[in-house]
C-alpha atoms as a PDB file:
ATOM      1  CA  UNK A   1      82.730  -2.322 128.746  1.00  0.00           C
ATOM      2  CA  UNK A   2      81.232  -3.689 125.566  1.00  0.00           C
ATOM      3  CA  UNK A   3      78.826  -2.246 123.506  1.00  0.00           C
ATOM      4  CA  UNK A   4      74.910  -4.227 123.652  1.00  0.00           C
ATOM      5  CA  UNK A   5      75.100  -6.347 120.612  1.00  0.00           C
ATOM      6  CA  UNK A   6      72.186  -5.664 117.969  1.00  0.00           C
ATOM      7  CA  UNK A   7      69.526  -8.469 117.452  1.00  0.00           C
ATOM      8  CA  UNK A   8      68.313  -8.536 113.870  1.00  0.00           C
ATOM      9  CA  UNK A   9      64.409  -8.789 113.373  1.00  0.00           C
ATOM     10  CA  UNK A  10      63.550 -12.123 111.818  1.00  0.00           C
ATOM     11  CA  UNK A  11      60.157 -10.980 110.750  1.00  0.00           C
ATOM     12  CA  UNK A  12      59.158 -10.576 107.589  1.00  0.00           C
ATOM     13  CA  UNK A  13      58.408  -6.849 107.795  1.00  0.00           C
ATOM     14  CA  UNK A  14      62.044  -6.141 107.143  1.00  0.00           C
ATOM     15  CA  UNK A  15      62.099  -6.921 103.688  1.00  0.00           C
ATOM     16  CA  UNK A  16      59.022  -5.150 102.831  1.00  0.00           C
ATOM     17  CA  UNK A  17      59.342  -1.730 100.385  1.00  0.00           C
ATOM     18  CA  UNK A  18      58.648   1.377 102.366  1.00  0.00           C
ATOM     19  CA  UNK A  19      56.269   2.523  99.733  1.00  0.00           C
ATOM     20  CA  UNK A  20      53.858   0.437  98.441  1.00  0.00           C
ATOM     21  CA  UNK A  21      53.370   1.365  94.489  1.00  0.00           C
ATOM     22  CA  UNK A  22      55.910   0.570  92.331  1.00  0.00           C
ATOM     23  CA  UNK A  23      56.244   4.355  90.801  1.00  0.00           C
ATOM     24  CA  UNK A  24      57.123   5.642  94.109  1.00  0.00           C
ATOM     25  CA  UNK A  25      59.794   2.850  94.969  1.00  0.00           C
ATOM     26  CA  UNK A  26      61.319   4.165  91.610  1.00  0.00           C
ATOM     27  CA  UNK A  27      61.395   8.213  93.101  1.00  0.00           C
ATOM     28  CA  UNK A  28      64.083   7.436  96.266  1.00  0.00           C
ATOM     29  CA  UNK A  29      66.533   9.321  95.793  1.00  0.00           C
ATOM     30  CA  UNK A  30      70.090   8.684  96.815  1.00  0.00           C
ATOM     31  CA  UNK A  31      71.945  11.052  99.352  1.00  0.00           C
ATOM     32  CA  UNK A  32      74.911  11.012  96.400  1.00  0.00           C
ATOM     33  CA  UNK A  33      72.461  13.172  93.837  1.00  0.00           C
ATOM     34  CA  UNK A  34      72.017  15.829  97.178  1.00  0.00           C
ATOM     35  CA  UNK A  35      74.936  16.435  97.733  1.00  0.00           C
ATOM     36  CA  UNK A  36      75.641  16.442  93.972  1.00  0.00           C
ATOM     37  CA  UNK A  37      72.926  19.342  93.556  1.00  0.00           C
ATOM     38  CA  UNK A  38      74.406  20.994  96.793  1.00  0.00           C
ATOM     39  CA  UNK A  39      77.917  21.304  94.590  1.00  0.00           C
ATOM     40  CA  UNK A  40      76.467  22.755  91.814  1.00  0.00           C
ATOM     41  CA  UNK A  41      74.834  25.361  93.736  1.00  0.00           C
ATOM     42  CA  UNK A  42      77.724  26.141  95.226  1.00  0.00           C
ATOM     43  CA  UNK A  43      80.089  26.084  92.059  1.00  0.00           C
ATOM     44  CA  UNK A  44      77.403  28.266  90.709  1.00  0.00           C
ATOM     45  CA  UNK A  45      77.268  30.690  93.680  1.00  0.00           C
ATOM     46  CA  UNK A  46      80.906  31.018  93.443  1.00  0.00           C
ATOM     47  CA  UNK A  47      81.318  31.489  89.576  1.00  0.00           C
ATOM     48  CA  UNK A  48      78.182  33.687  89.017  1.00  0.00           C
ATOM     49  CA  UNK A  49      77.356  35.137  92.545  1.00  0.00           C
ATOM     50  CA  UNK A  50      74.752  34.624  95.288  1.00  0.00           C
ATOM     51  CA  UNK A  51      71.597  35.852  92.908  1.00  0.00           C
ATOM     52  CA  UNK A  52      72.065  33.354  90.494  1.00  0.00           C
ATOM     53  CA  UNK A  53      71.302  30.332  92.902  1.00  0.00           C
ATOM     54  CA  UNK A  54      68.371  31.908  94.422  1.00  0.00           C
ATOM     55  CA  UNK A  55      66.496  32.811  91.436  1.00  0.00           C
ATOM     56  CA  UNK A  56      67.136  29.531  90.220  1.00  0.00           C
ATOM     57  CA  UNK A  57      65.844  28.209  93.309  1.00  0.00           C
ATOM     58  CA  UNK A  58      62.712  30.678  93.421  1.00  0.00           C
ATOM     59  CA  UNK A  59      61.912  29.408  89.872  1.00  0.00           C
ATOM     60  CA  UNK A  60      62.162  25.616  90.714  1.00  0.00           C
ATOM     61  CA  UNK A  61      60.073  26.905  94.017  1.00  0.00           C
ATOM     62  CA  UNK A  62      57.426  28.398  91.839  1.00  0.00           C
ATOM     63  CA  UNK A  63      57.652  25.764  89.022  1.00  0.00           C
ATOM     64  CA  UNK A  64      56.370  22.771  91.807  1.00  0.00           C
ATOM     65  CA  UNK A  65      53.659  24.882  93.233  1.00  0.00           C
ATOM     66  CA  UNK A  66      51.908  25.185  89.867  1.00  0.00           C
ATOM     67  CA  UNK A  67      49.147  22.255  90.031  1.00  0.00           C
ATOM     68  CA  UNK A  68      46.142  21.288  88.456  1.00  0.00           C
ATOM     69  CA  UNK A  69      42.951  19.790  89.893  1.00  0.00           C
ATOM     70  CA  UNK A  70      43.348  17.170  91.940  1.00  0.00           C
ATOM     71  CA  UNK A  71      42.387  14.459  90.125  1.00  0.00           C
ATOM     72  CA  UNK A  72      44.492  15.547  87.012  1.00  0.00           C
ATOM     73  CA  UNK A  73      48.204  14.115  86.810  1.00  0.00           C
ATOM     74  CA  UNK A  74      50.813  17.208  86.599  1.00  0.00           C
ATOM     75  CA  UNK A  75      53.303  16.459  84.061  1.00  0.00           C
ATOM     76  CA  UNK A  76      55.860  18.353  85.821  1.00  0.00           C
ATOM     77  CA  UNK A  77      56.986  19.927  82.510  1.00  0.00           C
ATOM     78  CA  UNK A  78      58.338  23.300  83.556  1.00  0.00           C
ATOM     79  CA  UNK A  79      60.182  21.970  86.605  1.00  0.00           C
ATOM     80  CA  UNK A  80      61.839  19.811  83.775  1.00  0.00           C
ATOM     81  CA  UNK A  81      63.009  22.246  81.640  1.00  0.00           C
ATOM     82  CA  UNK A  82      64.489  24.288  84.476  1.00  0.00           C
ATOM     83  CA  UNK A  83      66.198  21.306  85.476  1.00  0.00           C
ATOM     84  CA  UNK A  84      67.863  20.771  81.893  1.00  0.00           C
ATOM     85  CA  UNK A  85      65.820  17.130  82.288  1.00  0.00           C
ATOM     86  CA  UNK A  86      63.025  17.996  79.334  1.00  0.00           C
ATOM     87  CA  UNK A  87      65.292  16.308  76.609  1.00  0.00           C
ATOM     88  CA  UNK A  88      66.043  13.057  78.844  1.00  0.00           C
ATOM     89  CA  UNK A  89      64.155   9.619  78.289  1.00  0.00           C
ATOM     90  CA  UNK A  90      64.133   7.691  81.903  1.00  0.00           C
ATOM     91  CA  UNK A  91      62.424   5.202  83.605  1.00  0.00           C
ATOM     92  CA  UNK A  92      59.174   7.391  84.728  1.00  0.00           C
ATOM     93  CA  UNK A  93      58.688   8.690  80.633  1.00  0.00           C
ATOM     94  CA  UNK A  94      57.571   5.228  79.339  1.00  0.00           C
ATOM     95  CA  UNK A  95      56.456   3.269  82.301  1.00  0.00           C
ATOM     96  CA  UNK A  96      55.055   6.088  84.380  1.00  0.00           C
ATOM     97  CA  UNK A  97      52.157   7.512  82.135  1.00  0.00           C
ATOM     98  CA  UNK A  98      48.936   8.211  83.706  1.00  0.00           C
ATOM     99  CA  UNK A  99      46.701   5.415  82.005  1.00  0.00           C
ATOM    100  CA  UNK A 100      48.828   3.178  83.446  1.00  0.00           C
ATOM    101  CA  UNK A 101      48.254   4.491  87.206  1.00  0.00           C
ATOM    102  CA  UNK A 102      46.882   1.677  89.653  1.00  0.00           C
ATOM    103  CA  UNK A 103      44.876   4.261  91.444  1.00  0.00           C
ATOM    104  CA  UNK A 104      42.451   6.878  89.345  1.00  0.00           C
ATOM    105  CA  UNK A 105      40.531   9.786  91.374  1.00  0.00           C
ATOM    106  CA  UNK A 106      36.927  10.372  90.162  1.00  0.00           C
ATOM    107  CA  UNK A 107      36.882  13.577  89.086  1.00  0.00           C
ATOM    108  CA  UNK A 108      33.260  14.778  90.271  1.00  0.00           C
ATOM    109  CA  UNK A 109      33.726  13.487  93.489  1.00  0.00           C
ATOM    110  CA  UNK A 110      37.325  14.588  94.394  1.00  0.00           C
ATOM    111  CA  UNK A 111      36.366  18.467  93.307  1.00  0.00           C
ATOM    112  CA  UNK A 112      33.271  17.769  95.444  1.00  0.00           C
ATOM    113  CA  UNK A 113      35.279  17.063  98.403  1.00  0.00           C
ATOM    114  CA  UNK A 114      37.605  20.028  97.745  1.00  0.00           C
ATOM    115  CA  UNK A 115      34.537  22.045  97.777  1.00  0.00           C
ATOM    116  CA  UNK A 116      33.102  20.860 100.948  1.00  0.00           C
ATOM    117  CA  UNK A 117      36.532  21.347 102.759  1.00  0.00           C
ATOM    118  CA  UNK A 118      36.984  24.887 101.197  1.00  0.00           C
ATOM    119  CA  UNK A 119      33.436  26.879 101.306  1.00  0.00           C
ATOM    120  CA  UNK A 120      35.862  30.041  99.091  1.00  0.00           C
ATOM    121  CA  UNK A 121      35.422  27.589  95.972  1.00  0.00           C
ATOM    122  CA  UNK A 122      31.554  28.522  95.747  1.00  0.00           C
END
């Protein structure tokens, strides 16, 4: 018995990014660089020993849950330097500074709404 053949969509939603700013179509990352930080984790497990990876990985862990208000744009420096990536010049270091955002939060009204979800903040 044959397999169903596939019908391709001809609409136009096909074509269409998945995210809609530019900045985030930029982000996607490619299964390749994954499994490529998988490898390293594991050469480095195997050279250095099981402690090694998961400090690294508590410090990367702690390094993205350090924030700022919300309407302030996080820089991401420390997750770059444990990363080795604080001496690189890509893509996102000259075209994705934060005066050149599409979208700016007001600052008095986003900490307002923070502080009417969370009552702890008075």
């Amino acid at each position: 018995m044959e397999p169903a053949q596939q019908i391709l969509s001809a609409s136009s939603e096909w074509a269409t990014p998945v995210h809609k700013n530019a900045l985030m179509q930029t982000k996607l990352k490619l299964p390749v660089e994954d499994a490529e930080q998988d490898w390293v984790m594991q050469v480095v497990r195997n050279r250095e020993g099981e402690g090694v990876p998961l400090k690294m990985g508590m410090e990367l862990y702690a390094a993205n849950k350090v924030g700022r208000l919300p309407f302030l744009n996080s820089s991401h420096m420390m997750r770059d330097i444990i990363l080795a990536r604080d001496e690189m010049i890509d893509f996102s270091d000259i075209l994705g500074h934060p005066d050149h955002f599409e979208f700016q939060n007001q600052p008095h009204a986003t900490v307002e709404k923070m502080m009417d979800r969370n009552p702890s903040y008075l």
